[in-house]
N, C-alpha and C. Protein backbone atom coordinates (compact mmCIF):
# COMPACT_ATOMS: atom_id res chain seq x y z
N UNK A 1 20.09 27.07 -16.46
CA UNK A 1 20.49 26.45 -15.21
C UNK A 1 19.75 25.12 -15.10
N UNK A 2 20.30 24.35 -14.34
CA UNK A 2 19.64 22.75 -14.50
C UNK A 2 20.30 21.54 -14.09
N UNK A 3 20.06 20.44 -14.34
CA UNK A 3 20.72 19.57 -14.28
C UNK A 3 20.97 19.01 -12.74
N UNK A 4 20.14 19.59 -11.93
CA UNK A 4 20.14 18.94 -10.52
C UNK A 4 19.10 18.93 -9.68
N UNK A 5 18.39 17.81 -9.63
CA UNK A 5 17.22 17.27 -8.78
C UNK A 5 17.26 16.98 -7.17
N UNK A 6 16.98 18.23 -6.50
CA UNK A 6 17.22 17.72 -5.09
C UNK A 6 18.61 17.95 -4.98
N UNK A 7 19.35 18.32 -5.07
CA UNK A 7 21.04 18.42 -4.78
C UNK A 7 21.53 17.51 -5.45
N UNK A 8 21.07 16.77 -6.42
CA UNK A 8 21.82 15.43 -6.93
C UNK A 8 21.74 15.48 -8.02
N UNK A 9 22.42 14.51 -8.62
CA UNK A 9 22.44 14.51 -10.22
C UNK A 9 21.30 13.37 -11.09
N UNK A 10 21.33 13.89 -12.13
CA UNK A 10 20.00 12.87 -12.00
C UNK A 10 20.72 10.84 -12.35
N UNK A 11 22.10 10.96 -12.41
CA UNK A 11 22.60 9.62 -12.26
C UNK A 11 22.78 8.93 -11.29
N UNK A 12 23.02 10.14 -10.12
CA UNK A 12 23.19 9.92 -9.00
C UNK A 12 21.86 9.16 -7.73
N UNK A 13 20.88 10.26 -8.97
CA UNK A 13 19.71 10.14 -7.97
C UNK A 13 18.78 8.46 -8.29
N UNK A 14 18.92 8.33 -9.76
CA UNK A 14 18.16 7.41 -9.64
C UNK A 14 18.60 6.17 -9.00
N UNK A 15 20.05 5.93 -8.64
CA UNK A 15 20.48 4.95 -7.99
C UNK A 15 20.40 4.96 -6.64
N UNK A 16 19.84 5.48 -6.34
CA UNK A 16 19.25 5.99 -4.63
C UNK A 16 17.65 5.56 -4.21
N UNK A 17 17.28 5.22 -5.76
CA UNK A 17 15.76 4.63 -5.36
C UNK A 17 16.03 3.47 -5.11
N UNK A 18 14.68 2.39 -4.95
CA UNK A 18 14.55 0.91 -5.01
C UNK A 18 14.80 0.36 -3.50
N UNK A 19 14.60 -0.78 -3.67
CA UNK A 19 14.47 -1.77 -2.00
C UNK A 19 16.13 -1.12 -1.27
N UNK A 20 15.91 -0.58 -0.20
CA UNK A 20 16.85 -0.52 0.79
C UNK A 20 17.49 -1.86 1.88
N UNK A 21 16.35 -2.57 2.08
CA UNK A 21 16.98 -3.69 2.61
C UNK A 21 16.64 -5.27 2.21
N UNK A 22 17.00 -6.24 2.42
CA UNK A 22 16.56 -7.72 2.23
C UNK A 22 16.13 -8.50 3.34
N UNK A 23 15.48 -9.43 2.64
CA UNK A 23 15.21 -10.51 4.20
C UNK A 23 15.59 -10.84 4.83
N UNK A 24 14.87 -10.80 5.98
CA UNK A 24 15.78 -11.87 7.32
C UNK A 24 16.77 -10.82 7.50
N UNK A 25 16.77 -9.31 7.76
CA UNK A 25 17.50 -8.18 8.15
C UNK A 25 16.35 -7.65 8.89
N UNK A 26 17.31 -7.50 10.32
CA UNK A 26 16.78 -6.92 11.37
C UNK A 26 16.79 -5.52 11.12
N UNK A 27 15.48 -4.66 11.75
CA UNK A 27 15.65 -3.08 11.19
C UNK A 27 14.82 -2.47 12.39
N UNK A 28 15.26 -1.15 12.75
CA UNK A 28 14.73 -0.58 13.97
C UNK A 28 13.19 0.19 13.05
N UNK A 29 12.76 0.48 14.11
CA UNK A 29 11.69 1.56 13.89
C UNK A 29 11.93 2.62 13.19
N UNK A 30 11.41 3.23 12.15
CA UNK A 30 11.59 3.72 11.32
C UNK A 30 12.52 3.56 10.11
N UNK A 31 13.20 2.56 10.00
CA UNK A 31 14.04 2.50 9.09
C UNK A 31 13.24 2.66 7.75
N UNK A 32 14.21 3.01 6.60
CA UNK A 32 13.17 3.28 5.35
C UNK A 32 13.47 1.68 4.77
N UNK A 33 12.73 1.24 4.20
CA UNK A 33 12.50 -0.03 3.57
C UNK A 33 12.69 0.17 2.00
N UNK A 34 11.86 0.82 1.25
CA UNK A 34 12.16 1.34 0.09
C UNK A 34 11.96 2.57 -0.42
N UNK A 35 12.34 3.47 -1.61
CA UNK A 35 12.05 4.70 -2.00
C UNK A 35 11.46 4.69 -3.40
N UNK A 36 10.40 5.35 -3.67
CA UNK A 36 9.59 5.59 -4.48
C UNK A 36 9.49 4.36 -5.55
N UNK A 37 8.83 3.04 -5.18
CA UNK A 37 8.84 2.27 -6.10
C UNK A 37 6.76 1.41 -5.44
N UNK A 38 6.31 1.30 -6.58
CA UNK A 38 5.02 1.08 -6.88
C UNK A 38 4.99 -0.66 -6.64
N UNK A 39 6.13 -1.10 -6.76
CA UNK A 39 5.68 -2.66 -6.92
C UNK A 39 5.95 -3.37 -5.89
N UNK A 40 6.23 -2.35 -4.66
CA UNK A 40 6.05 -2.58 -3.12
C UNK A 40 5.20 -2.51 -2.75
N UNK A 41 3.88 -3.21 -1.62
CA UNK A 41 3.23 -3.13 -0.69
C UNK A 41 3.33 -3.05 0.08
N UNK A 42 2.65 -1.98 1.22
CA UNK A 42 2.91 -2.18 2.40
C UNK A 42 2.32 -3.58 3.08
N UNK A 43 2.72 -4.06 4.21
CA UNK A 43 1.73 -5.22 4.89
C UNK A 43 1.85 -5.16 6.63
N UNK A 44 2.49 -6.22 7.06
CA UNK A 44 2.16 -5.97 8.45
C UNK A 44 3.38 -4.58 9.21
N UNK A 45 3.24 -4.17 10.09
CA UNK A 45 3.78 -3.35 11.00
C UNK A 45 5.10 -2.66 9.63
N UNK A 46 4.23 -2.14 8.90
CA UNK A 46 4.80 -1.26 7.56
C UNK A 46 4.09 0.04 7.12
N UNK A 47 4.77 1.52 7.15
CA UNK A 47 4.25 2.37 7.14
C UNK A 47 4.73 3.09 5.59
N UNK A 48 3.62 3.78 4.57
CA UNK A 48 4.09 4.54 3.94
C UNK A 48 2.84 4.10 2.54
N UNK A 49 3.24 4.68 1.52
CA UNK A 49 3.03 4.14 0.50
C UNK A 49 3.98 4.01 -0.71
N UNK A 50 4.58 5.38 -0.98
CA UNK A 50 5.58 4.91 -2.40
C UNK A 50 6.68 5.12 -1.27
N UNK A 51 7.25 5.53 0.01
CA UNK A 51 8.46 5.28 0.82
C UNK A 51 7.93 4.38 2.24
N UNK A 52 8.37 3.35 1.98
CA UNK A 52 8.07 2.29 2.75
C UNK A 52 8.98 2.69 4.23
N UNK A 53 8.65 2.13 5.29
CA UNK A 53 9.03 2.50 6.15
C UNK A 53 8.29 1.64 7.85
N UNK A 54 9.19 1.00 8.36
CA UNK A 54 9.07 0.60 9.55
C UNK A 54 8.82 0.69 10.58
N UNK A 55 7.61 0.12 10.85
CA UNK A 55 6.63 0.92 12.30
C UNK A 55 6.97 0.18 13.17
N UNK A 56 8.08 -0.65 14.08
CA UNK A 56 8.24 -1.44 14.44
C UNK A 56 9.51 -1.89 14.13
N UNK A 57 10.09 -2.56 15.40
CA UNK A 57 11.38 -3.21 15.49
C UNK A 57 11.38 -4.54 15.38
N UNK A 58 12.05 -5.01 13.98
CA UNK A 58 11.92 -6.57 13.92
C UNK A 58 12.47 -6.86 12.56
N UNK A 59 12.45 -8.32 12.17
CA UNK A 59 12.99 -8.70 10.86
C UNK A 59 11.84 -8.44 9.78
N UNK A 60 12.59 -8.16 8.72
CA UNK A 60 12.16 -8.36 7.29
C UNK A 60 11.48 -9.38 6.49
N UNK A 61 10.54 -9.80 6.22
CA UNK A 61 10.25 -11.05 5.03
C UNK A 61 9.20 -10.57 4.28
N UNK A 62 9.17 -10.83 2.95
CA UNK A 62 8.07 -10.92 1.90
C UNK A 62 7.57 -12.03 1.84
N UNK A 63 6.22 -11.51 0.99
CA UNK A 63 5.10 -12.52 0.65
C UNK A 63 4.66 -12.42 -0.56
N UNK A 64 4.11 -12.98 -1.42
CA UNK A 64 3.29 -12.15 -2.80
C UNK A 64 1.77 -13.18 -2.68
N UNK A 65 1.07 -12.43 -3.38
CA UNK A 65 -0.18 -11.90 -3.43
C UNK A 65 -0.62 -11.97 -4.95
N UNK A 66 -1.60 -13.09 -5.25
CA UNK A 66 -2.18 -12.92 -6.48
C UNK A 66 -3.81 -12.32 -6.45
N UNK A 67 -3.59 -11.18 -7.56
CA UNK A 67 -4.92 -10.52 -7.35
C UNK A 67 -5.86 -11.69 -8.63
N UNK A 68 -7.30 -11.09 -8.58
CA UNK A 68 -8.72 -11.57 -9.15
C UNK A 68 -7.70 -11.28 -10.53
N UNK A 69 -7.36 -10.49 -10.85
CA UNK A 69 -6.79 -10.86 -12.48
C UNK A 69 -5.80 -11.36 -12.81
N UNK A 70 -4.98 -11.75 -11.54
CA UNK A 70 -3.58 -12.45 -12.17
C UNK A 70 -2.37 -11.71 -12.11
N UNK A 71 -2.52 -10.38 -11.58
CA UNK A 71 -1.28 -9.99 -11.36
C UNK A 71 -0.69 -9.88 -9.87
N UNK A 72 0.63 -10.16 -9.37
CA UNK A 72 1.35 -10.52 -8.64
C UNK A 72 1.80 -9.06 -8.04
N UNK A 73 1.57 -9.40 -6.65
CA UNK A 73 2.15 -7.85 -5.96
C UNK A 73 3.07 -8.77 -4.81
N UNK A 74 3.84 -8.16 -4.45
CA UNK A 74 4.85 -7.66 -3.36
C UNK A 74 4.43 -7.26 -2.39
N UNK A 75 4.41 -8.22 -1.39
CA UNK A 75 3.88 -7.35 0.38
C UNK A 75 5.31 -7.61 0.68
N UNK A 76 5.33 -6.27 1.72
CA UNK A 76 7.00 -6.15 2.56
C UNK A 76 6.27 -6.00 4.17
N UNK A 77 6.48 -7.27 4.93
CA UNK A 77 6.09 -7.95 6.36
C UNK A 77 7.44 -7.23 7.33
N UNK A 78 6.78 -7.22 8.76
CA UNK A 78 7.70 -6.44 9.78
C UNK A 78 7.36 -7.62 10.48
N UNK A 79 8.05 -8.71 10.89
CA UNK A 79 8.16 -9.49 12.02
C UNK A 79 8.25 -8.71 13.39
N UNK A 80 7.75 -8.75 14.43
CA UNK A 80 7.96 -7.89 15.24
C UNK A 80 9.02 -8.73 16.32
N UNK A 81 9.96 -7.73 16.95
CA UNK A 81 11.33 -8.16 17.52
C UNK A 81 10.82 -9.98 18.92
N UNK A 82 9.80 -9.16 19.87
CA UNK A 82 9.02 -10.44 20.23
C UNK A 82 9.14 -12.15 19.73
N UNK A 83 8.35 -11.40 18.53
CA UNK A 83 8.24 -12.69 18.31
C UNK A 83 9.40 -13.57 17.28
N UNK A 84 10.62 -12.61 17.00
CA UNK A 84 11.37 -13.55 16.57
C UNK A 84 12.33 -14.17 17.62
N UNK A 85 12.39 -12.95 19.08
CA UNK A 85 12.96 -13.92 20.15
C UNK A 85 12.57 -14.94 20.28
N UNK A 86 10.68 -15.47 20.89
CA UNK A 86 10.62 -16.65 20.88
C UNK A 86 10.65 -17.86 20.14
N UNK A 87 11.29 -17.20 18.43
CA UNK A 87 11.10 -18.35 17.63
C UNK A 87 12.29 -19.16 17.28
C-alpha cells in the first residue's frame, strides 16, 4: 500500500509547496505566505518558520539580507494595513 502523502499524490503534493503570494498583494491576517521552504525568512508582522504566515493585515514586500559570509537570505515584510492607507 502507498503512494499517498497526506491524501495527495506525491506530484500533486509537491506543487502545493513554495511562495503562495507576491508583492504589493494585500493579505488578511493569517493568510499562509509560504509552505515548507527554508529560503524564506520570517521579518516584520510574519509568523511561522518553514510555513510562513501573516500576523497582520497589510501588503506584501521583500527585502534580502547579506550575512558575515556572503550568503543572501529572503526576508518576507507585512506592511501593516495603516500604514499603507496613509502612504
Amino acid at each position: 500500500m502507498g503512494g499517498k502523502v497526506g491524501g495527495l499524490s506525491h506530484k500533486i503534493y509537491a506543487e502545493t509547496l513554495g511562495m503562495k503570494v507576491s508583492g504589493g498583494q494585500k493579505v488578511k491576517e493569517g493568510t499562509v505566505l509560504t509552505r515548507e521552504g527554508d529560503q524564506w525568512k520570517p521579518g516584520l508582522n510574519v509568523r511561522g518558520r518553514m510555513h510562513l504566515s501573516a500576523a497582520c493585515e497589510g501588503e506584501v514586500y521583500f527585502t534580502q539580507k547579506r550575512s558575515r559570509q556572503g550568503k543572501r537570505s529572503s526576508y518576507i515584510h507585512i506592511r501593516p494595513l495603516e500604514a499603507v492607507k496613509a502612504a
